[in-house]
N, C-alpha and C. Protein backbone atom coordinates (compact mmCIF):
# COMPACT_ATOMS: atom_id res chain seq x y z
N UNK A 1 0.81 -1.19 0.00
CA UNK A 1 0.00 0.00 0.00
C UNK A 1 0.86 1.26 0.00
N UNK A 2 1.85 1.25 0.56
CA UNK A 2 2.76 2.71 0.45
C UNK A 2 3.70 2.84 -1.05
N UNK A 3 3.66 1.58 -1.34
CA UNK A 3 4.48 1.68 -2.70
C UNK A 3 3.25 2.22 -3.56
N UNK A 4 2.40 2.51 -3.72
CA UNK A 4 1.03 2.63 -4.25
C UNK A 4 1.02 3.89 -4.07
N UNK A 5 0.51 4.25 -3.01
CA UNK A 5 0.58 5.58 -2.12
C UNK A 5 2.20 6.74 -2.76
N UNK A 6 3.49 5.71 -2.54
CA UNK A 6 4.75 6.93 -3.16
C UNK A 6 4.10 6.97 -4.69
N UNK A 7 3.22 5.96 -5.35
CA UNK A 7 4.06 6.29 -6.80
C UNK A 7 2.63 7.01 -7.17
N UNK A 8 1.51 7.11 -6.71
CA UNK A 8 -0.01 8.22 -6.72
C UNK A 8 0.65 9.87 -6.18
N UNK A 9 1.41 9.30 -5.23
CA UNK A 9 2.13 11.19 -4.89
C UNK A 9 3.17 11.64 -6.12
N UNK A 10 4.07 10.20 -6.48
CA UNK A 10 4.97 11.23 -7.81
C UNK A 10 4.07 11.38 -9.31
N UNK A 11 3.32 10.85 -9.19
CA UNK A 11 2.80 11.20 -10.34
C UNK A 11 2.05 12.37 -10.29
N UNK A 12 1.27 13.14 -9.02
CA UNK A 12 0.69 13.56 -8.91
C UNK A 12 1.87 14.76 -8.84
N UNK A 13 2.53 14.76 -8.20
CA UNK A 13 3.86 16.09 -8.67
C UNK A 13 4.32 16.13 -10.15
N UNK A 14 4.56 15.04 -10.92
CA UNK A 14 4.79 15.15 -12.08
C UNK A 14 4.04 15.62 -12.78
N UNK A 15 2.77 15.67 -12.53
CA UNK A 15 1.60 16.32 -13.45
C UNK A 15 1.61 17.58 -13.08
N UNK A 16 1.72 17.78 -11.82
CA UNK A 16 1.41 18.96 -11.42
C UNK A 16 2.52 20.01 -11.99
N UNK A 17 3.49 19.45 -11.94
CA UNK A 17 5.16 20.37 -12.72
C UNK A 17 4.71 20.54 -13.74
N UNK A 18 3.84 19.51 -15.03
CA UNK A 18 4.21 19.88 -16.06
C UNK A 18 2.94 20.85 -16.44
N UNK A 19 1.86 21.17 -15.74
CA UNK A 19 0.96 21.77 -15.83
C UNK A 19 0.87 23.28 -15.16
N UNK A 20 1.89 23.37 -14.42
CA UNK A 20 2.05 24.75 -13.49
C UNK A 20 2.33 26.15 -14.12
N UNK A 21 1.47 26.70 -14.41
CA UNK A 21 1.78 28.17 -14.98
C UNK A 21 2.41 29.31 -14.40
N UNK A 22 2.65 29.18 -12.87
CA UNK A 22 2.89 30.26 -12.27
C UNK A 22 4.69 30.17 -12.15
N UNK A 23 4.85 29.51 -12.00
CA UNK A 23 6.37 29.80 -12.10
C UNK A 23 7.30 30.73 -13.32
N UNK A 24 8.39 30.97 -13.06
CA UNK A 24 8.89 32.49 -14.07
C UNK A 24 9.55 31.34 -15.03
N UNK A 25 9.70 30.97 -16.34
CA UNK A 25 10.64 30.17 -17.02
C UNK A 25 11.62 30.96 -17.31
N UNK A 26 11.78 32.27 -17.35
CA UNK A 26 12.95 32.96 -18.13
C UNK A 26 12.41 33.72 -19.71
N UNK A 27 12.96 35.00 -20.29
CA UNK A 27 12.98 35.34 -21.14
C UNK A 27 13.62 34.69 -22.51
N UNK A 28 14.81 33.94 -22.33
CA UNK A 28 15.71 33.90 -23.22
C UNK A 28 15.88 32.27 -23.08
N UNK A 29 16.24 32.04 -24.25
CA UNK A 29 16.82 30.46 -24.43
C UNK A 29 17.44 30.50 -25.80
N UNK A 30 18.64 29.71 -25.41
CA UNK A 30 19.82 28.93 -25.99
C UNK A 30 19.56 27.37 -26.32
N UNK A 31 19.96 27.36 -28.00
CA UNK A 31 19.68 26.02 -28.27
C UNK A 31 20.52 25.54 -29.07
N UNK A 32 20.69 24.56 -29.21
CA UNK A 32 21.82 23.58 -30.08
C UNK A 32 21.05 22.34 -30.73
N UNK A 33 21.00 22.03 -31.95
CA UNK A 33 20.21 21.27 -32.67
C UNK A 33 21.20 20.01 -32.76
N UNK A 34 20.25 18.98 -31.73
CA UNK A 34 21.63 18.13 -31.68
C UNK A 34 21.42 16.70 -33.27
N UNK A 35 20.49 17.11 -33.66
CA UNK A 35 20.36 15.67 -35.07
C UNK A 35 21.08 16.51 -36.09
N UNK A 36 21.01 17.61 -36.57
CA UNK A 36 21.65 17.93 -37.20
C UNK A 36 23.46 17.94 -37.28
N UNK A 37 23.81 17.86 -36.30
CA UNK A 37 25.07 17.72 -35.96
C UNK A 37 25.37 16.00 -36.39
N UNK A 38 24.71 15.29 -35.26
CA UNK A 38 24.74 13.67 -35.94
C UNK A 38 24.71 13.34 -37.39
N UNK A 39 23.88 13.32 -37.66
CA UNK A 39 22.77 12.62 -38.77
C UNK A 39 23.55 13.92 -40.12
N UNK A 40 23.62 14.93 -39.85
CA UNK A 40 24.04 15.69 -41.28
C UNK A 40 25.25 16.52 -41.09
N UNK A 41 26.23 16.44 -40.36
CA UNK A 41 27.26 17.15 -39.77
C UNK A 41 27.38 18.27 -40.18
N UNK A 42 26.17 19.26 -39.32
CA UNK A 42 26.12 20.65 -39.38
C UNK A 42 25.93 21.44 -38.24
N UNK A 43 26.42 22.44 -37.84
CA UNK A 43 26.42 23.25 -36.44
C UNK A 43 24.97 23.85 -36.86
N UNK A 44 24.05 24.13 -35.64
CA UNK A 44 23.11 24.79 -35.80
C UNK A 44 22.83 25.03 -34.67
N UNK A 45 22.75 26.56 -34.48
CA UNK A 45 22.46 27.10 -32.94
C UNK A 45 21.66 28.02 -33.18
N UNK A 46 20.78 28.38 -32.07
CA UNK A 46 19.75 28.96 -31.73
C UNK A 46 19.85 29.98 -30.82
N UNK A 47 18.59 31.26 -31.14
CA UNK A 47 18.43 31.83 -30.03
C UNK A 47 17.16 32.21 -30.09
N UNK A 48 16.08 32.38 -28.82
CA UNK A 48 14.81 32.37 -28.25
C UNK A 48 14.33 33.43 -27.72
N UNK A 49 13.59 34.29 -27.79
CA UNK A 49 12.99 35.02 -26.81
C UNK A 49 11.58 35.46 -26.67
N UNK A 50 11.19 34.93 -25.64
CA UNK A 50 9.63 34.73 -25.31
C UNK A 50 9.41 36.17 -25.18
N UNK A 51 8.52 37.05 -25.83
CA UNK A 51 7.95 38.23 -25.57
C UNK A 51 6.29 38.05 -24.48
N UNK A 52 5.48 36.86 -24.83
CA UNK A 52 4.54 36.66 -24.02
C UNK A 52 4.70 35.32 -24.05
N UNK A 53 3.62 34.89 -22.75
CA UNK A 53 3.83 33.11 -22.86
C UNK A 53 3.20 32.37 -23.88
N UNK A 54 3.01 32.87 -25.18
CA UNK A 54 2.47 32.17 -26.25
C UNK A 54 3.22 32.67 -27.29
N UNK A 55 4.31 33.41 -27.72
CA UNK A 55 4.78 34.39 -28.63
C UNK A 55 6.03 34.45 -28.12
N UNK A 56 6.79 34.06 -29.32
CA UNK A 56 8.25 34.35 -29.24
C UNK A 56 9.12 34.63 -30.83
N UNK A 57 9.94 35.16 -30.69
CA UNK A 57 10.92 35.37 -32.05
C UNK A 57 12.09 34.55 -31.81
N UNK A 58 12.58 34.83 -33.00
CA UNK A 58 14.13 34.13 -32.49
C UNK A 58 15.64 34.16 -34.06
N UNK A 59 16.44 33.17 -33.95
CA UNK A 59 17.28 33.58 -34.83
C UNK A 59 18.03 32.13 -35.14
N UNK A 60 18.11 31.37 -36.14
CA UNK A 60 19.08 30.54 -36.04
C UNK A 60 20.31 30.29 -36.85
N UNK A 61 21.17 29.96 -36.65
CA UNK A 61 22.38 29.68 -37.75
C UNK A 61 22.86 28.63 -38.01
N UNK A 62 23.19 27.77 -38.97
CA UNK A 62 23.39 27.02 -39.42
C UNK A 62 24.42 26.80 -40.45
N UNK A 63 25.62 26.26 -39.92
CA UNK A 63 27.07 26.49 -40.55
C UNK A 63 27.23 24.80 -41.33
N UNK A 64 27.37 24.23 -42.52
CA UNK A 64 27.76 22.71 -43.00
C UNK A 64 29.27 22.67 -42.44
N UNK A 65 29.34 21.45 -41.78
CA UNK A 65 31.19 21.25 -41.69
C UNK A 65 30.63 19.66 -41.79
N UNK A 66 30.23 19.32 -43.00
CA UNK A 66 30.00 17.32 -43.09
C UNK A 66 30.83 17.30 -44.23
N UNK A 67 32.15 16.32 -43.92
CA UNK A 67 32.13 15.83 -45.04
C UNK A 67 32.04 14.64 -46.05
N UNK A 68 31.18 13.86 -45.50
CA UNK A 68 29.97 13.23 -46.47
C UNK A 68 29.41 14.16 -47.55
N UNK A 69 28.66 14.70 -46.89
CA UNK A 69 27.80 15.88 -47.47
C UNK A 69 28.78 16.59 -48.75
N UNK A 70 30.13 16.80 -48.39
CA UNK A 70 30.92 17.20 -49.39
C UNK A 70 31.74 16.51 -50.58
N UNK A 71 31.67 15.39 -49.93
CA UNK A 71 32.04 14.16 -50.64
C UNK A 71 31.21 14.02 -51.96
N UNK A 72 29.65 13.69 -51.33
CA UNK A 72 28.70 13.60 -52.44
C UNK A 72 28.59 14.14 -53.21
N UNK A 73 29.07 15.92 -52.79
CA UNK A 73 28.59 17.23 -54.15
C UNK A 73 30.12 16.71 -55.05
N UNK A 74 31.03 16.61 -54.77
CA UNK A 74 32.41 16.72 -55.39
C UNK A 74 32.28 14.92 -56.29
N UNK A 75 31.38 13.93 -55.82
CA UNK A 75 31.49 12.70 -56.90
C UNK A 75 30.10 12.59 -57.61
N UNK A 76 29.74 13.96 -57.84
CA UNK A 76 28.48 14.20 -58.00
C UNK A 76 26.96 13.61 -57.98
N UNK A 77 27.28 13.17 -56.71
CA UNK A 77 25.75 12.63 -56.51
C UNK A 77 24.68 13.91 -55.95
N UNK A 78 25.11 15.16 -55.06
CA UNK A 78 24.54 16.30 -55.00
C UNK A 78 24.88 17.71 -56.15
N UNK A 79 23.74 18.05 -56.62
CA UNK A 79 24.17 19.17 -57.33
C UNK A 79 24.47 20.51 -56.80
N UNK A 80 23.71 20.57 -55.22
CA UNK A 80 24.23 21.99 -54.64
C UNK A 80 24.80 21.25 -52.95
N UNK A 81 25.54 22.13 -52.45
CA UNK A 81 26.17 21.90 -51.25
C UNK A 81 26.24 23.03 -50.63
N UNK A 82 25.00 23.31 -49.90
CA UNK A 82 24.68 24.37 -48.77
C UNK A 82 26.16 24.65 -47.81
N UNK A 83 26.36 26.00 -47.71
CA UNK A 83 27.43 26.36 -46.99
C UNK A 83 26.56 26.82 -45.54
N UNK A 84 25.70 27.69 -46.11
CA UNK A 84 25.45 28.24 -44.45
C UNK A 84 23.90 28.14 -44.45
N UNK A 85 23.03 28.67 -43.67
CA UNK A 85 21.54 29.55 -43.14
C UNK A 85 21.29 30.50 -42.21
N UNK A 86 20.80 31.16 -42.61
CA UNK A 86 20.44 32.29 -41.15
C UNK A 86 19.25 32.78 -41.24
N UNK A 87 18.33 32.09 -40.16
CA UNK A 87 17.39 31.96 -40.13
C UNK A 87 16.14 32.38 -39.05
N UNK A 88 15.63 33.64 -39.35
CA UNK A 88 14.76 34.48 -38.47
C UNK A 88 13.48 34.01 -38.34
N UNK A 89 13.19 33.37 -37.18
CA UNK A 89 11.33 32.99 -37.14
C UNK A 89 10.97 33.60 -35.75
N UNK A 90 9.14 33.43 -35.99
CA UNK A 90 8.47 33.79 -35.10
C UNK A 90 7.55 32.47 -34.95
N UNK A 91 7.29 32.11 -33.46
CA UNK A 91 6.58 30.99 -33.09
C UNK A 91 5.46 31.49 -32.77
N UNK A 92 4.50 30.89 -32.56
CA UNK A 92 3.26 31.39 -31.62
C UNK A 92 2.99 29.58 -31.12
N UNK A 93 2.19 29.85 -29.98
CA UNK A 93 2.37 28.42 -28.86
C UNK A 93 0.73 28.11 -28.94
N UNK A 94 0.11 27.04 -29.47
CA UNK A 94 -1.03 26.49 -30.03
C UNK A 94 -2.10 25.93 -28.09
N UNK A 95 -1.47 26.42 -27.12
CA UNK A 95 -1.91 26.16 -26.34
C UNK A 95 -1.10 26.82 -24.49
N UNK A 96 -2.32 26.98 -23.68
CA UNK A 96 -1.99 27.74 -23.01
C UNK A 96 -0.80 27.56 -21.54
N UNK A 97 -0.34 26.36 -22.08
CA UNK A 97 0.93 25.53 -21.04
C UNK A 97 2.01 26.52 -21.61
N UNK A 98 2.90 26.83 -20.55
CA UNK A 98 4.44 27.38 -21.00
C UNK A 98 5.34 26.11 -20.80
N UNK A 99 4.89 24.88 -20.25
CA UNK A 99 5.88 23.70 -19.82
C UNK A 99 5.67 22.81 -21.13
N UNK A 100 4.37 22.39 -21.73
CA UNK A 100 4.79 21.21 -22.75
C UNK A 100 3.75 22.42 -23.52
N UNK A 101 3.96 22.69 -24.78
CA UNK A 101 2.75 22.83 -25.79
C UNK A 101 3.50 22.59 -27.14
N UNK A 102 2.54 22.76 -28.74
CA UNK A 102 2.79 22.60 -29.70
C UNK A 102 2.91 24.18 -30.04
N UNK A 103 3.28 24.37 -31.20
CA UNK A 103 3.95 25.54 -32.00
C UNK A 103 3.52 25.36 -33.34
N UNK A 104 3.38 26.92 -33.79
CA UNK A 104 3.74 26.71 -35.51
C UNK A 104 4.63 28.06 -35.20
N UNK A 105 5.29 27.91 -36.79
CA UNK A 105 6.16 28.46 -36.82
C UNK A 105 6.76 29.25 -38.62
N UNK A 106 6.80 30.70 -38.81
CA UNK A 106 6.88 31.73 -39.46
C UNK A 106 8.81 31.48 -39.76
N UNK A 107 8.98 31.63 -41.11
CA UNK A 107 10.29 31.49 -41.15
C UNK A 107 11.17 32.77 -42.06
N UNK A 108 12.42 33.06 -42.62
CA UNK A 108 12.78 33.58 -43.55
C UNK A 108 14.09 32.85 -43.31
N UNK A 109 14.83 32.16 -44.35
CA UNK A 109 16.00 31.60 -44.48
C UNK A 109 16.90 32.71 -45.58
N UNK A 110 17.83 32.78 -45.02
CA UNK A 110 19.09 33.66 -46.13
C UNK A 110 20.30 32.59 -46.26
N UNK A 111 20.20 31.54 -47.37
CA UNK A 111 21.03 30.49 -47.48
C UNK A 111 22.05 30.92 -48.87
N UNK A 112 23.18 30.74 -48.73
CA UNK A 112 24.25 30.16 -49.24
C UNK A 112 25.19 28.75 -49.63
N UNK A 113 25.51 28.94 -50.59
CA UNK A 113 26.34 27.71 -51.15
C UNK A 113 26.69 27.41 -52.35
N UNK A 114 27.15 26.52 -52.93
CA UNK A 114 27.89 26.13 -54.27
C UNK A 114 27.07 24.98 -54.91
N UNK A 115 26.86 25.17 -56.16
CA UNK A 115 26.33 24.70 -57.14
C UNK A 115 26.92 24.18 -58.59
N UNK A 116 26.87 22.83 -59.19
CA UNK A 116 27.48 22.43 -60.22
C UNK A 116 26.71 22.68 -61.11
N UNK A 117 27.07 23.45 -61.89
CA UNK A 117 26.76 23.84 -63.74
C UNK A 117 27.06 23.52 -65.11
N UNK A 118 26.55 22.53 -65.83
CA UNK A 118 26.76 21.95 -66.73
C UNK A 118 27.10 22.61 -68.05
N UNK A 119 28.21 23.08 -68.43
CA UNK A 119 28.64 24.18 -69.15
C UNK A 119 29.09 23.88 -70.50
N UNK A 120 28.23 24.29 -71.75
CA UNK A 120 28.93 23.66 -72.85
C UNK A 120 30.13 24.75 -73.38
N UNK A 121 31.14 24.64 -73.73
CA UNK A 121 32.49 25.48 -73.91
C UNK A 121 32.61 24.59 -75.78
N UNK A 122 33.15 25.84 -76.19
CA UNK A 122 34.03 25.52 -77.50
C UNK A 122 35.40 25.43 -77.38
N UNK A 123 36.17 25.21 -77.76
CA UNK A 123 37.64 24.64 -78.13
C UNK A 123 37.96 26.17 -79.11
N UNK A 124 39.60 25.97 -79.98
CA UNK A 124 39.90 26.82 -80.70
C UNK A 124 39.78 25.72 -81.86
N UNK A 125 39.49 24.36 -82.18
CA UNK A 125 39.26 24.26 -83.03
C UNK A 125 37.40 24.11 -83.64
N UNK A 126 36.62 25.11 -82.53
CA UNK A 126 35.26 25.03 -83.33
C UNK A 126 34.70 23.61 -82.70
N UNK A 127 35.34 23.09 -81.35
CA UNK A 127 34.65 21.72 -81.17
C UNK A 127 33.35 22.30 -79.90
N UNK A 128 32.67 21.50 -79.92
CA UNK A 128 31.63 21.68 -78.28
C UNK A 128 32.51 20.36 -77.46
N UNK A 129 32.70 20.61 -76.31
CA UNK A 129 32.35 20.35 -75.04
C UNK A 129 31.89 20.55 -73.84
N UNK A 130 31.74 19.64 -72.93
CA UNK A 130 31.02 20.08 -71.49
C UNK A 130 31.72 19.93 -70.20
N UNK A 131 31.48 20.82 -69.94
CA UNK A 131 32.22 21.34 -68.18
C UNK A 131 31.56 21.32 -67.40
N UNK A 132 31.67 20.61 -66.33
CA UNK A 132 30.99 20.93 -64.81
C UNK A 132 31.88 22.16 -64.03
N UNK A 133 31.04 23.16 -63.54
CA UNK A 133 31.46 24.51 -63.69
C UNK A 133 30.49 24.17 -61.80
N UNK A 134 31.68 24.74 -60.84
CA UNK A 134 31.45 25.26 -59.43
C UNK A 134 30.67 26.69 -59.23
N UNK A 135 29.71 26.79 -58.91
CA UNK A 135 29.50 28.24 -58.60
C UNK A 135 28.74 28.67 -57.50
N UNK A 136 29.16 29.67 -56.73
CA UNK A 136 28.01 30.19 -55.84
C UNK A 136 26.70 30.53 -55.76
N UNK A 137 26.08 30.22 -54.84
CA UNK A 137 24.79 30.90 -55.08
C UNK A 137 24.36 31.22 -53.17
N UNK A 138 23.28 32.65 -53.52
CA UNK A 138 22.55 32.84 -52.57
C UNK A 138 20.83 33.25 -52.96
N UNK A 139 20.73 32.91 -52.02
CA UNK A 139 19.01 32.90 -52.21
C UNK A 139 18.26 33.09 -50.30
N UNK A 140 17.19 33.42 -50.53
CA UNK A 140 16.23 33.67 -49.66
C UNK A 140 14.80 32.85 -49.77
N UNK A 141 14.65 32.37 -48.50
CA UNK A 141 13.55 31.42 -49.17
C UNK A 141 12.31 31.98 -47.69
N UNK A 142 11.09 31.74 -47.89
CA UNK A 142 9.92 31.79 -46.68
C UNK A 142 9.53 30.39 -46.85
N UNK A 143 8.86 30.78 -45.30
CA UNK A 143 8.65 29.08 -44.90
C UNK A 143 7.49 29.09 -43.87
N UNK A 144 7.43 27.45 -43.54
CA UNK A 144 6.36 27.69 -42.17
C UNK A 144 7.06 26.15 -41.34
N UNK A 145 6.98 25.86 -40.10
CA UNK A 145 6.81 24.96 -39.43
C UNK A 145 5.88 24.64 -38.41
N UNK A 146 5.87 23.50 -38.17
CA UNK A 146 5.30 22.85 -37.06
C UNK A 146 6.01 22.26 -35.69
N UNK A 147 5.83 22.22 -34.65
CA UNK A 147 6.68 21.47 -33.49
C UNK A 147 6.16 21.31 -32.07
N UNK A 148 6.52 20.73 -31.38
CA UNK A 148 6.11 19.85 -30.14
C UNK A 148 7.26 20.46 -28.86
N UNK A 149 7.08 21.46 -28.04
CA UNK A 149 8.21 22.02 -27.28
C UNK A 149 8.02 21.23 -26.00
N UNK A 150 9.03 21.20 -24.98
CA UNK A 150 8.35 20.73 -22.99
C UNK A 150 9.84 20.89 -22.79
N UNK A 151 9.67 20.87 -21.36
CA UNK A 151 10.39 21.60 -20.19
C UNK A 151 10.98 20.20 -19.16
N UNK A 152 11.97 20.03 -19.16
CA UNK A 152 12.43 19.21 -18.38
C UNK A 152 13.32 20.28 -16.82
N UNK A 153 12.90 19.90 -15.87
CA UNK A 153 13.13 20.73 -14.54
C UNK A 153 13.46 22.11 -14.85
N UNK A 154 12.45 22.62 -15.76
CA UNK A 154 11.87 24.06 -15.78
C UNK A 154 12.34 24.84 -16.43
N UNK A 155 14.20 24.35 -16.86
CA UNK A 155 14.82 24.94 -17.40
C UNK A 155 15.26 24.42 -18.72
N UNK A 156 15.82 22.97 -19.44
CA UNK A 156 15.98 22.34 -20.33
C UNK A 156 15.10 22.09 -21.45
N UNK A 157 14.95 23.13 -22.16
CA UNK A 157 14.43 22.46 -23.19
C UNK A 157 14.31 21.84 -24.48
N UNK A 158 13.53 21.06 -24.62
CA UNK A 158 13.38 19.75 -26.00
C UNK A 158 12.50 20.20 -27.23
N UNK A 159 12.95 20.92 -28.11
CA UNK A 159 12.13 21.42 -29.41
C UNK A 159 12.64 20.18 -30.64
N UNK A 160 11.03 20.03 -30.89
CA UNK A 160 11.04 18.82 -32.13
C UNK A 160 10.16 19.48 -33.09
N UNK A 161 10.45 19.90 -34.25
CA UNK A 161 9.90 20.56 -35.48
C UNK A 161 10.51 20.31 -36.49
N UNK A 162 9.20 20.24 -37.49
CA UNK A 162 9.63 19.96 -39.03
C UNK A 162 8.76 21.09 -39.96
N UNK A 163 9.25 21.84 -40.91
CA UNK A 163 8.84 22.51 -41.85
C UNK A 163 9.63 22.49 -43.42
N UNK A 164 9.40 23.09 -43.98
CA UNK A 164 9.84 23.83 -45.40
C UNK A 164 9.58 25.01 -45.89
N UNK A 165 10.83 25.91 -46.83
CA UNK A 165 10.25 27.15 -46.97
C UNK A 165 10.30 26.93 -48.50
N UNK A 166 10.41 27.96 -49.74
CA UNK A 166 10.57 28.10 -50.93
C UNK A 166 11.31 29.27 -50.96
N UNK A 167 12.64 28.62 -51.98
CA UNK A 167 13.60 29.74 -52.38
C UNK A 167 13.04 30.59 -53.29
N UNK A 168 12.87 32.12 -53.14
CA UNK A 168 12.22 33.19 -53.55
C UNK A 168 12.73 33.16 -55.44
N UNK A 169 14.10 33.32 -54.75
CA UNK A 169 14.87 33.69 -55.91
C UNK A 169 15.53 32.37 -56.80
N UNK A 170 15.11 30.76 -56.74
CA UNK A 170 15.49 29.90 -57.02
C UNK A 170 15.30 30.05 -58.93
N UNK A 171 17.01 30.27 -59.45
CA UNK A 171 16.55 30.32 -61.10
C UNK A 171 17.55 28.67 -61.21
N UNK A 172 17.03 27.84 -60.79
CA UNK A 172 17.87 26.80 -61.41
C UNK A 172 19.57 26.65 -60.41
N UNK A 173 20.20 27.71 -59.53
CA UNK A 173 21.35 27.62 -58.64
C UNK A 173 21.04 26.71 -57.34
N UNK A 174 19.75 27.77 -57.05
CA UNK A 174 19.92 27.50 -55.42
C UNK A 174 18.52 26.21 -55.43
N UNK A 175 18.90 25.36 -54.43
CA UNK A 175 17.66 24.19 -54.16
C UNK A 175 16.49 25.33 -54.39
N UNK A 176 15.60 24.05 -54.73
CA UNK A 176 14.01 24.79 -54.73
C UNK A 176 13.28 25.07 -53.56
N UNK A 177 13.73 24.02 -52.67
CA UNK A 177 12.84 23.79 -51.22
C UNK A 177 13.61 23.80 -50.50
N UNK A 178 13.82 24.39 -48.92
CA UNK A 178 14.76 24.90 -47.65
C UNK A 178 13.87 24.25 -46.77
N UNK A 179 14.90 22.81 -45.90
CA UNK A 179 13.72 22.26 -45.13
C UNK A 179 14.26 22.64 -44.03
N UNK A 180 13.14 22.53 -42.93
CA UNK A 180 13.43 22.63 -41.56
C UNK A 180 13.33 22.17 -40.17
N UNK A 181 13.90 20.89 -39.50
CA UNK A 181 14.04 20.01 -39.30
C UNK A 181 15.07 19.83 -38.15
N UNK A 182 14.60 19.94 -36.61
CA UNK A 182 15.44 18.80 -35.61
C UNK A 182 14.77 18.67 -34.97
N UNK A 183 15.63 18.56 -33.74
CA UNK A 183 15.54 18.28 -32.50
C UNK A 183 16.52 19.12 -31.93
N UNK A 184 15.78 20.31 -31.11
CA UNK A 184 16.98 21.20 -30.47
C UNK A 184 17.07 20.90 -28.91
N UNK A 185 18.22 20.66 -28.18
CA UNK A 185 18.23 21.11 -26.38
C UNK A 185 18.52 22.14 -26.41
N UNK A 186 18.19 22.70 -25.51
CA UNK A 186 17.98 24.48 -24.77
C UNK A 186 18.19 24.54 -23.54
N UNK A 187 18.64 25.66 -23.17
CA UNK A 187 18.64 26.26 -21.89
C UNK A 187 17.58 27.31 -21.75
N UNK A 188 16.85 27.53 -20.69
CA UNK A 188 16.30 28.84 -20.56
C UNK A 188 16.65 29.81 -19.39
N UNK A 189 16.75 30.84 -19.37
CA UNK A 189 17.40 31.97 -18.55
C UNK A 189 16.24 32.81 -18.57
């Protein structure tokens, strides 16, 4: 009966934590997108700031250092190889918990990177051939996401979201579609 009794009291605190509105979470949070690092070896860090408890802006960056990822563009199995992102959104919180709720999410991506171009060249004797030709590109793309946020001891948090935006300016350089995609840990302050 008391083993019954401890585990009706922790659950009953556990609910109660994750349902508690009155406590202060902090203005600001720090995040680090940890699948992207794994799974596509790219730095991507974050920054958060709750203006109300349903409304926040924020900023992210996103640097490529994979080289898989570089491997593939150079034996050409990829035709572009994203260098960077910097990426300004606004969330709004689909429900009135500050500890677990869902999100959508407002994007603008300013992406960079290099692109292979299939280049037909003449000779001096009047011949055609073809060149794969390296080139830069930048583009700007809008977007939207979706995601699932919660609060581990009030301060840690677990953001899981997936979206896509469309490159504005996509003439054939830059990808067509800018996806958007982890799993971030956070701090909140």
């Amino acid at each position: 009966m008391k083993k019954l009794f401890f585990i009706f009291l922790m659950l009953t605190q556990l609910s109660f934590a994750q349902n508690n509105n009155a406590f202060d979470l902090g203005k600001n949070e720090i995040k680090f997108d940890v699948v992207s690092l794994v799974a596509l070896g790219k730095i991507h860090v974050s920054y958060e700031r709750f203006l109300k408890s349903d409304f926040s802006i924020g900023i992210s960056g996103i640097l490529n250092e994979s080289n898989s990822l570089e491997n593939d563009y150079v034996n050409g199995k990829s035709r572009t190889l994203e260098d960077y992102q910097i990426i300004p959104f606004v969330r709004y919180s689909l429900s009135k918990s500050q500890v677990r709720y869902y999100f959508i999410e407002v994007f603008v991506s300013a992406n960079s990177g290099t692109y292979h171009e299939l280049e037909r060249l003449i000779d001096e004797n009047n011949n055609g051939y073809y060149l794969s030709v390296d080139k830069k590109y930048s583009d700007f793309a809008i977007g939207g996401a979706v995601g699932h946020k919660f609060y581990i001891k009030e301060k840690i948090g677990v953001d899981i979201f997936v979206g896509m935006g469309k490159n504005l300016f996509s003439s054939g350089e830059s990808p067509e579609i800018v996806s958007r995609v982890g799993i971030n840990l956070g701090y909140r302050f």
